[in-house]
Protein backbone atom coordinates (compact mmCIF):
# COMPACT_ATOMS: atom_id res chain seq x y z
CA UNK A 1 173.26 87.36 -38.62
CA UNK A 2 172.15 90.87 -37.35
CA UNK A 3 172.50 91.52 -33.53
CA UNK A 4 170.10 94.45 -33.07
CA UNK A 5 171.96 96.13 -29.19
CA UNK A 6 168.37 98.55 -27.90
CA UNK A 7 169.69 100.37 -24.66
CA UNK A 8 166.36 101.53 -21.98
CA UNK A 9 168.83 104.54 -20.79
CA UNK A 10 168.73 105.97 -24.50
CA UNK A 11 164.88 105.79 -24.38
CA UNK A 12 163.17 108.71 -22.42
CA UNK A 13 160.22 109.31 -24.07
CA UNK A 14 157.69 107.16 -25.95
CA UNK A 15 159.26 108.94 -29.24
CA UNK A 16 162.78 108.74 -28.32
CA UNK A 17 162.30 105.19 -27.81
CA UNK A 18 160.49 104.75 -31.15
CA UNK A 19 163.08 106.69 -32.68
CA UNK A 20 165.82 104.76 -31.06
CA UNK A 21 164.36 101.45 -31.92
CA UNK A 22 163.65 102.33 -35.67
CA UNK A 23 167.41 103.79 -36.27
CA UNK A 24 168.83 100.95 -34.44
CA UNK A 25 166.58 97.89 -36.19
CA UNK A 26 167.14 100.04 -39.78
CA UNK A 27 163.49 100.72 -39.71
CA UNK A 28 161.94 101.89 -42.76
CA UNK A 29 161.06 105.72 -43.22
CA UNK A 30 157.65 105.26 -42.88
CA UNK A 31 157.48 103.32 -39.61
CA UNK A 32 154.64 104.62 -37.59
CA UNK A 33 155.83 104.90 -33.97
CA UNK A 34 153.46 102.95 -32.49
CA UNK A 35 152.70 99.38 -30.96
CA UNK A 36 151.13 98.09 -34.44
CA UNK A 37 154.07 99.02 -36.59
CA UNK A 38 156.17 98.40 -34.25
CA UNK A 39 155.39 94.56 -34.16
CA UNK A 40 155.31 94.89 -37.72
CA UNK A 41 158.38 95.58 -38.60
CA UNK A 42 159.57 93.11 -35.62
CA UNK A 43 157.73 90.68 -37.45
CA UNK A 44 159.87 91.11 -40.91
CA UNK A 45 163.08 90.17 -39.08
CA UNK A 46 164.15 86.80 -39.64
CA UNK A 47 165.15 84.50 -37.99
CA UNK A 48 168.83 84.72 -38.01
CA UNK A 49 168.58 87.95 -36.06
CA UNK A 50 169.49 89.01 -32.61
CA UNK A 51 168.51 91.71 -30.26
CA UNK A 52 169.74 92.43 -27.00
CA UNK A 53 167.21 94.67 -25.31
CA UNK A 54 169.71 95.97 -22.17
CA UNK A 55 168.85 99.05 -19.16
CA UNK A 56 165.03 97.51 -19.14
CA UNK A 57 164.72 98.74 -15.44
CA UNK A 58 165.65 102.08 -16.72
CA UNK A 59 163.30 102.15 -20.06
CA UNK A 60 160.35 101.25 -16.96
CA UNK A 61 161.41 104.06 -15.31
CA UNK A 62 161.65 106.38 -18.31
CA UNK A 63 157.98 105.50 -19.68
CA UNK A 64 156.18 103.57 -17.23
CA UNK A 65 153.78 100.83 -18.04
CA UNK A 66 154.32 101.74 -21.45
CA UNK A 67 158.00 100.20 -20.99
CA UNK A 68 156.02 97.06 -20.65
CA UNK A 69 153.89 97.68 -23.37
CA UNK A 70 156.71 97.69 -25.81
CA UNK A 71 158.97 94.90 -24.67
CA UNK A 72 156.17 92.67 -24.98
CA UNK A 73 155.70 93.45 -28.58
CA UNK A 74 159.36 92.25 -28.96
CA UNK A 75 158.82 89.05 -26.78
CA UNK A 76 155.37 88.53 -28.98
CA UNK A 77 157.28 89.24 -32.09
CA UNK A 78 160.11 87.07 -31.31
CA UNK A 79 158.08 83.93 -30.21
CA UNK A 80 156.20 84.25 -33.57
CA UNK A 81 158.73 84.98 -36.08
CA UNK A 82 161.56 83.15 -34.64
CA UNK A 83 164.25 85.87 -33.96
CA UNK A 84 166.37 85.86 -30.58
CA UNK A 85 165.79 88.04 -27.61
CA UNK A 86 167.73 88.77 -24.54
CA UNK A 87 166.89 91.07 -22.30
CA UNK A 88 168.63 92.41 -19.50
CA UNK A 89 167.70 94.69 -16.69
């Protein structure tokens, strides 16, 4: 099992979080920093993978509605593929 630990406080920017999220996940090179490749690459984890999305009050802070945006690509991308989230503000 892979247990994926994303941290809001390390995300200040819509790139730094895409940036953040693609190092920590092992993203491919070629990921495209946005919404769309973002979900999928979620979607190519399996399901014996873990992520623990922490500091989500802070990521809101950091980008705004846009915070929202993106953890709902990982809630999407978890309810369809079958990986575990936690999230924690």
């Amino acid at each position: 099992m892979n247990i994926y630990l994303l941290d809001g406080k390390d995300m200040t920017s819509r790139d730094e979080a895409y940036a953040v999220i693609a190092k920590e996940m092992e993203f491919p090179e070629y990921f495209g920093k946005n919404l769309d490749a973002l979900y999928d690459c979620l979607s190519s984890k399996s399901t014996d993978n873990a992520v623990l999305f922490v500091n989500t009050a802070i990521l809101e802070e950091n980008l705004g509605e846009y915070a929202e945006s993106i953890l709902e690509c990982f809630r999407d991308a978890a309810n369809e593929c079958g990986f575990f989230l936690k999230e924690k503000r």
